[in-house]
C-alpha atoms as a PDB file:
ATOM      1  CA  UNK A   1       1.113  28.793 -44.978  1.00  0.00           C
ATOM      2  CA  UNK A   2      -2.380  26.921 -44.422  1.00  0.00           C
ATOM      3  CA  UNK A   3      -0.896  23.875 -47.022  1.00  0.00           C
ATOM      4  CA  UNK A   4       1.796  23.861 -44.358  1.00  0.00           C
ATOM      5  CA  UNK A   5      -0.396  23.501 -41.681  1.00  0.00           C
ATOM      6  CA  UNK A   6      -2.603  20.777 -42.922  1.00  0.00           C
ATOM      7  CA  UNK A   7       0.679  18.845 -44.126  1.00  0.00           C
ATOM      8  CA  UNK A   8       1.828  19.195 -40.350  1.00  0.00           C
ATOM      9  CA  UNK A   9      -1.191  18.078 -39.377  1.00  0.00           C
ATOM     10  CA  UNK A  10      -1.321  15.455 -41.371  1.00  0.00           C
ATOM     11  CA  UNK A  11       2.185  14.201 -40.865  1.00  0.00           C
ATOM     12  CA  UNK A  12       1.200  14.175 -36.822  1.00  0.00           C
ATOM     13  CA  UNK A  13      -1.786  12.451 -37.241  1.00  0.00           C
ATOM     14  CA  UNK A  14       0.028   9.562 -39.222  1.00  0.00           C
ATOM     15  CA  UNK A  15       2.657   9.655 -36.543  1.00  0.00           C
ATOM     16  CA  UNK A  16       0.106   8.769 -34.021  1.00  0.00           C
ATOM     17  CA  UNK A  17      -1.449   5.941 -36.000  1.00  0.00           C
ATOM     18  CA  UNK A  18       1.481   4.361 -36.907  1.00  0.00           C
ATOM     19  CA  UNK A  19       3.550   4.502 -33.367  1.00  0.00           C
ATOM     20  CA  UNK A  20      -0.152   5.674 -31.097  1.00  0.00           C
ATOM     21  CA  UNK A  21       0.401   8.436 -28.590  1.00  0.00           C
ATOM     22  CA  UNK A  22       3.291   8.783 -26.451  1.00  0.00           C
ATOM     23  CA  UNK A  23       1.873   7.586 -23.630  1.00  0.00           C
ATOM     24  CA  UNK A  24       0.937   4.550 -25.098  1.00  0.00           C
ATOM     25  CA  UNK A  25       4.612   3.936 -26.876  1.00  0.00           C
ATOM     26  CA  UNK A  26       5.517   4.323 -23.070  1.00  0.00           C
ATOM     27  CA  UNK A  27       3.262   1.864 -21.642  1.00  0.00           C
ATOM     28  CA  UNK A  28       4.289  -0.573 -24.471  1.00  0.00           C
ATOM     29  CA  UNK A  29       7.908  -1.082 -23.314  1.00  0.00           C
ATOM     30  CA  UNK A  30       6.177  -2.386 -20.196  1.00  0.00           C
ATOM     31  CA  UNK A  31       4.223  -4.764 -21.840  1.00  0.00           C
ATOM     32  CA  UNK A  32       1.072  -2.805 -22.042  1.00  0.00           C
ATOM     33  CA  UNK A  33       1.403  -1.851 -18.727  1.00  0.00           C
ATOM     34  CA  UNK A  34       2.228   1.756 -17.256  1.00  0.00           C
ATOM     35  CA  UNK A  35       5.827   2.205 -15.182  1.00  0.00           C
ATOM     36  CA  UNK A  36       4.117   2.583 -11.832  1.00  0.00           C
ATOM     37  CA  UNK A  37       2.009  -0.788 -12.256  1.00  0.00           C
ATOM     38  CA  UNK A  38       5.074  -2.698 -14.593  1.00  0.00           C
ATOM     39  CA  UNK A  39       7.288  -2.059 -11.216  1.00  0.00           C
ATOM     40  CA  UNK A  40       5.058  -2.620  -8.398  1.00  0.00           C
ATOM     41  CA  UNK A  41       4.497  -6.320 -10.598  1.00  0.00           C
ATOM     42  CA  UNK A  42       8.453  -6.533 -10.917  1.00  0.00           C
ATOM     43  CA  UNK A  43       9.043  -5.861  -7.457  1.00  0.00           C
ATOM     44  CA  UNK A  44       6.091  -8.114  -6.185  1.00  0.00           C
ATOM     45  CA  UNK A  45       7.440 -11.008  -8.257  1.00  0.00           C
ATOM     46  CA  UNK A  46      11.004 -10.591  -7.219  1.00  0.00           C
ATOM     47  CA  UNK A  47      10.359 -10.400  -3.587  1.00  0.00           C
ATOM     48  CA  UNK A  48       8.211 -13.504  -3.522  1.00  0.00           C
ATOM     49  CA  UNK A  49      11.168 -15.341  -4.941  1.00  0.00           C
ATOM     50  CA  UNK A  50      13.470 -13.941  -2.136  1.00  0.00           C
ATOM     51  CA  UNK A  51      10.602 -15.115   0.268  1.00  0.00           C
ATOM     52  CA  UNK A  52      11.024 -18.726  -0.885  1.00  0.00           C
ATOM     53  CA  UNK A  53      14.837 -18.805  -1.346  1.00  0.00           C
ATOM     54  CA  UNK A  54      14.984 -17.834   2.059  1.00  0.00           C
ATOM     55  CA  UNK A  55      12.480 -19.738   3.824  1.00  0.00           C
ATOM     56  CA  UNK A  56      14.031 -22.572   2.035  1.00  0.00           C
ATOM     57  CA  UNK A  57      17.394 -21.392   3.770  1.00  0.00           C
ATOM     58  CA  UNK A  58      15.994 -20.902   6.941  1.00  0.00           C
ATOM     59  CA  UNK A  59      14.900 -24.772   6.729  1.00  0.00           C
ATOM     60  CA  UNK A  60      18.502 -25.405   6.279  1.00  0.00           C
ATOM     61  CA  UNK A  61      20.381 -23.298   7.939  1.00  0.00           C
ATOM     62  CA  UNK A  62      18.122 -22.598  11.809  1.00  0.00           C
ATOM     63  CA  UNK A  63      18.328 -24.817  14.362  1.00  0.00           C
ATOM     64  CA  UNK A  64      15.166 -23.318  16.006  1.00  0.00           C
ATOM     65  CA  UNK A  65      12.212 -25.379  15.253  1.00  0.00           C
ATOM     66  CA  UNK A  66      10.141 -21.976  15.392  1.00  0.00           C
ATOM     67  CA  UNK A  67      11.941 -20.361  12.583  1.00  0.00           C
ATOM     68  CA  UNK A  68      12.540 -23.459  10.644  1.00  0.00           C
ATOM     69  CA  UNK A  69       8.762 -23.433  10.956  1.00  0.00           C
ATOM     70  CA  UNK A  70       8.177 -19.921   9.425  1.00  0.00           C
ATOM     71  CA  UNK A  71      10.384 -20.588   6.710  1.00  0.00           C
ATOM     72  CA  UNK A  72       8.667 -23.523   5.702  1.00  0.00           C
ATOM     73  CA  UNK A  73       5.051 -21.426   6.116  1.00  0.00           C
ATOM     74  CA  UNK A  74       6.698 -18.826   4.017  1.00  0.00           C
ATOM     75  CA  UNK A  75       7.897 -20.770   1.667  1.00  0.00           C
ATOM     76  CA  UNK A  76       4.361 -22.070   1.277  1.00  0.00           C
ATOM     77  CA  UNK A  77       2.837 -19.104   1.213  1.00  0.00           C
ATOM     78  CA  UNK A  78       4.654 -17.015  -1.460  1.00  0.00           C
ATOM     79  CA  UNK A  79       4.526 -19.939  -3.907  1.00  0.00           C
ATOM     80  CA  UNK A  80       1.046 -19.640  -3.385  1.00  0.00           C
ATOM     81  CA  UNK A  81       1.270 -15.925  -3.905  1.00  0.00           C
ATOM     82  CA  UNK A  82       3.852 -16.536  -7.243  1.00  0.00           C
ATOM     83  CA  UNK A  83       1.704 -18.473  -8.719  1.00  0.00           C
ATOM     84  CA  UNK A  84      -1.244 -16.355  -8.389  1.00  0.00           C
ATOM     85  CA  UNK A  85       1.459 -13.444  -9.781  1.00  0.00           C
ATOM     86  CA  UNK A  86       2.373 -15.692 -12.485  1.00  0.00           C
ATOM     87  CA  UNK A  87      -1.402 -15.801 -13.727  1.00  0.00           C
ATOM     88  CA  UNK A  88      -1.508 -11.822 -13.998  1.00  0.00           C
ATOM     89  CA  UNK A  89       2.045 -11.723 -15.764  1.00  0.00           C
ATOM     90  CA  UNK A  90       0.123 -13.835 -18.622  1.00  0.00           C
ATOM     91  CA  UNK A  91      -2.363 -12.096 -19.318  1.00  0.00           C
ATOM     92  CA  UNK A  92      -0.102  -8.678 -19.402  1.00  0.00           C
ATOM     93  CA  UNK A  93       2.527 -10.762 -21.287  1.00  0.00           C
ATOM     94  CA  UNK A  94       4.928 -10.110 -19.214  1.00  0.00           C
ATOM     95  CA  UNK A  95       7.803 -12.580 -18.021  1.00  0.00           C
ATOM     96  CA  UNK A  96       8.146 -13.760 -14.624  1.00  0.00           C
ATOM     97  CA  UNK A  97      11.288 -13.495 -13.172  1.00  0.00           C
ATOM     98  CA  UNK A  98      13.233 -16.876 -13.128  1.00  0.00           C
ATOM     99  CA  UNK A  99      15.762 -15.642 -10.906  1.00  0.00           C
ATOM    100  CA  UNK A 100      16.594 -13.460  -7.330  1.00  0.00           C
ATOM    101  CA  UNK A 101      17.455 -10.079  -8.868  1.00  0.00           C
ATOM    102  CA  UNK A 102      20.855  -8.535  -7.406  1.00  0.00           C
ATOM    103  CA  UNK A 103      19.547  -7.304  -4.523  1.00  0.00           C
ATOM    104  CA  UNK A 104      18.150 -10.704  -3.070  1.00  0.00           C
ATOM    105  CA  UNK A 105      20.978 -12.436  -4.521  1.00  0.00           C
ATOM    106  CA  UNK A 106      23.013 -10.320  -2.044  1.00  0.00           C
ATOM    107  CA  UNK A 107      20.881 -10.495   0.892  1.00  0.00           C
ATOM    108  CA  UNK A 108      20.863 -14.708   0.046  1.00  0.00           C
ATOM    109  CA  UNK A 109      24.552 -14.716   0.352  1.00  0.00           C
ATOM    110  CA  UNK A 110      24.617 -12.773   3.343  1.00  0.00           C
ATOM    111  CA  UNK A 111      22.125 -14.921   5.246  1.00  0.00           C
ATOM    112  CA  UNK A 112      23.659 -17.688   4.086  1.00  0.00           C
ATOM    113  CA  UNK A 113      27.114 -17.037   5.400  1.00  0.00           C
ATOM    114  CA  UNK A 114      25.864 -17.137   8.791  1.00  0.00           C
ATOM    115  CA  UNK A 115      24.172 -19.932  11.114  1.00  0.00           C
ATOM    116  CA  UNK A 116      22.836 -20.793  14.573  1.00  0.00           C
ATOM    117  CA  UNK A 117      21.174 -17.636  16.554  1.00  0.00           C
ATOM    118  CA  UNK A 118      22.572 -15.425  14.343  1.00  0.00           C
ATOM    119  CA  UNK A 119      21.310 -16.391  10.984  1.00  0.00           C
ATOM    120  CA  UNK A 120      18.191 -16.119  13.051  1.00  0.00           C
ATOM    121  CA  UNK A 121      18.122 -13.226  13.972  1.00  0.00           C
ATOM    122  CA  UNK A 122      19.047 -12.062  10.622  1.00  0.00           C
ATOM    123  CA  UNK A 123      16.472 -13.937   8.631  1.00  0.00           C
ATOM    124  CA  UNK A 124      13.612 -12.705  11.028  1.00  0.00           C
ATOM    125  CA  UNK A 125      14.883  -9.411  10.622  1.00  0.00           C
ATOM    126  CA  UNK A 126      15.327  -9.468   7.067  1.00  0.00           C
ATOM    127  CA  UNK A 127      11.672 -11.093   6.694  1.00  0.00           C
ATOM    128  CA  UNK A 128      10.289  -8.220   9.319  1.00  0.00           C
ATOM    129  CA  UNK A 129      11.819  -5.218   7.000  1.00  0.00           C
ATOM    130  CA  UNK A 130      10.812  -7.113   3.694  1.00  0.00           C
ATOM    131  CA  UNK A 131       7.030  -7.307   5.077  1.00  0.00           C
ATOM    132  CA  UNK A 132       7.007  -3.872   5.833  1.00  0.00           C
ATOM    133  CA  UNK A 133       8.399  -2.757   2.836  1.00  0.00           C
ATOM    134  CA  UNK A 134       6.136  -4.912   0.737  1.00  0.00           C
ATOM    135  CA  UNK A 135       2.964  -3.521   3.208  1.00  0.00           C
ATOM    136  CA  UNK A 136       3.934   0.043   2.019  1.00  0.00           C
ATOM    137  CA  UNK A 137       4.095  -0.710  -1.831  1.00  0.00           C
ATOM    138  CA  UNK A 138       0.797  -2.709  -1.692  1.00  0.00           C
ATOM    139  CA  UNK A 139      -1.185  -0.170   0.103  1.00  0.00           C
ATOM    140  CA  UNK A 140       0.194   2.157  -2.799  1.00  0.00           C
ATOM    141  CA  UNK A 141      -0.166   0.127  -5.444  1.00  0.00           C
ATOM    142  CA  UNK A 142      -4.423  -0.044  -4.177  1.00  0.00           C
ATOM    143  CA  UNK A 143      -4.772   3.307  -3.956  1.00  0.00           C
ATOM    144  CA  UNK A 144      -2.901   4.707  -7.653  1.00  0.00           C
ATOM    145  CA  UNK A 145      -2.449   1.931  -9.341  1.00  0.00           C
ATOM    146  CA  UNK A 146      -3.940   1.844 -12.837  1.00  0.00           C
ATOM    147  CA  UNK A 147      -4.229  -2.261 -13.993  1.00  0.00           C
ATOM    148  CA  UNK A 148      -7.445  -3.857 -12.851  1.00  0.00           C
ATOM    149  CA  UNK A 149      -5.808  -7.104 -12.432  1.00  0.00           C
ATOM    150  CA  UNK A 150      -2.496  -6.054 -10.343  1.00  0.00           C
ATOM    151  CA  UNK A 151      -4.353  -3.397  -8.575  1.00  0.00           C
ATOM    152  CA  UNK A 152      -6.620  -6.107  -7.377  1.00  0.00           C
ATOM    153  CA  UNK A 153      -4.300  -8.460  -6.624  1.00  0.00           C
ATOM    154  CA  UNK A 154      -2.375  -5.990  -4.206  1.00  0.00           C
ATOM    155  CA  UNK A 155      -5.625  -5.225  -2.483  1.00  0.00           C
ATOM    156  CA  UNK A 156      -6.606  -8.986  -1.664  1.00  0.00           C
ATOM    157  CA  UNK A 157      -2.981  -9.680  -0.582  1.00  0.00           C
ATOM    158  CA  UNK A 158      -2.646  -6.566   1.565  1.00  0.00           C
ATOM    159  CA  UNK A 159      -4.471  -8.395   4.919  1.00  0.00           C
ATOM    160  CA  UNK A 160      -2.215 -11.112   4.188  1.00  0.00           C
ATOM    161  CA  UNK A 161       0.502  -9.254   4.377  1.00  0.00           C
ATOM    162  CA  UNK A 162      -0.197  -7.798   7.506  1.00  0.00           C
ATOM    163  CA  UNK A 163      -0.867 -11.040   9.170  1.00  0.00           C
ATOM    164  CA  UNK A 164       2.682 -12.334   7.972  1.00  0.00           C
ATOM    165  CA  UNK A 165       4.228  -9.260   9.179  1.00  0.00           C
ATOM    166  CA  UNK A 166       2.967 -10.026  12.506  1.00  0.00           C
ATOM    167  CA  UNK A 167       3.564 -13.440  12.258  1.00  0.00           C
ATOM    168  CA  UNK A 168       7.287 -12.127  11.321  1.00  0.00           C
ATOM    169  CA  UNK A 169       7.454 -10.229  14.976  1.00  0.00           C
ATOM    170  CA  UNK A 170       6.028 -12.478  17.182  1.00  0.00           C
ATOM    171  CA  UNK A 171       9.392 -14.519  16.059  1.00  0.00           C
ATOM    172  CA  UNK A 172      11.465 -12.247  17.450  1.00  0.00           C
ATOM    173  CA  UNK A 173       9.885 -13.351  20.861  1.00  0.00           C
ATOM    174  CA  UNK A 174      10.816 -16.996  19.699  1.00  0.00           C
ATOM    175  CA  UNK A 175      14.937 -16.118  18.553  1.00  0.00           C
ATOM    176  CA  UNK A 176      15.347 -13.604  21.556  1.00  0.00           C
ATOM    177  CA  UNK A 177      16.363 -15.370  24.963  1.00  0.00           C
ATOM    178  CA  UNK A 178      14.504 -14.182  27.885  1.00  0.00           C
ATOM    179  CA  UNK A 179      16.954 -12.321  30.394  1.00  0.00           C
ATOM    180  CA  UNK A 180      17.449 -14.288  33.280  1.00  0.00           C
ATOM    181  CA  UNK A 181      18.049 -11.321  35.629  1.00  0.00           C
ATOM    182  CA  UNK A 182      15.167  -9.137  35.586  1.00  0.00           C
ATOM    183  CA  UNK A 183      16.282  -5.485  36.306  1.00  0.00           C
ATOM    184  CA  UNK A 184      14.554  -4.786  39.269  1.00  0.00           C
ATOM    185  CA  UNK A 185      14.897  -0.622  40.193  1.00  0.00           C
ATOM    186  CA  UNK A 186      13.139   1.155  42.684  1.00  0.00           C
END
């Protein structure tokens, strides 16, 4: 019974040397990373993409100078963000997305199908829910998260975020046309 033992225990403890513990062989299908870090860097990655594609549609496709503007300054400022992103993904040896994943793909196509005040309105709203969204996972991502590096990198970007978000709603002032009548009750 007690040679059984030992041999059990032995067989375990080689088990762990060979693959390591199971946390580790979980963090190792995420490139070192664990799933809650791996997927706030996916997602942060993927949604700066988005952020260029469509600032570099709103260039195209707005014919307000205001949002043509903001797409430009977006643009801008997510490479600058990607890049910075890009750094991190190295040194976890992970790969950077080359591509929008399905769900920007779809919102592309959407805001590419339409034009004038309504592609406007669309792409402010789109970049108004995306900032939130994003605002959300960063301020998670600071709190829990686990990697030095990405954890760090969500907490510098997080007042960034904030100002683009309100950058984001003042353009609603800028798409939405003042009403020329004034409802006056009293």
């Amino acid at each position: 019974m007690i040679i059984r033992g030992v041999f059990a225990t032995m067989v375990a403890a080689a088990f762990f040397c060979v693959m390591g513990t199971p946390a580790r062989a979980q963090e190792d299908n995420y490139g070192g990373l664990n799933a809650m870090d791996h997927k706030f860097a996916q997602n942060a990655a993927a949604a700066g993409l988005a952020k260029i594609s469509l600032g570099q549609l709103a260039q195209e496709k707005s014919q307000n100078a205001a949002v043509k503007e903001f797409g430009k300054f977006m643009v801008s400022e997510n490479t600058k963000l990607s890049e910075q992103l890009k750094v991190i993904f190295a040194q976890e040896k992970l790969q950077f997305p080359a591509n929008l994943n399905d769900e920007y793909e779809a919102a592309y196509k959407r805001l590419a199908q339409l034009s004038g005040a309504a592609f406007d309105k669309a792409y402010v709203q789109e970049m108004l829910d995306e900032y939130t969204q994003d605002i959300a996972e960063y301020e998670l991502q600071s709190s829990s998260g686990q990697d030095a590096a990405i954890t760090q990198f969500a907490t510098k970007t997080l007042p960034t975020l904030r100002d683009y978000l309100k950058a984001a709603t003042q353009m609603v002032v800028q798409i939405e046309p003042a009403d020329p009548k004034p409802n006056k009750k009293r």
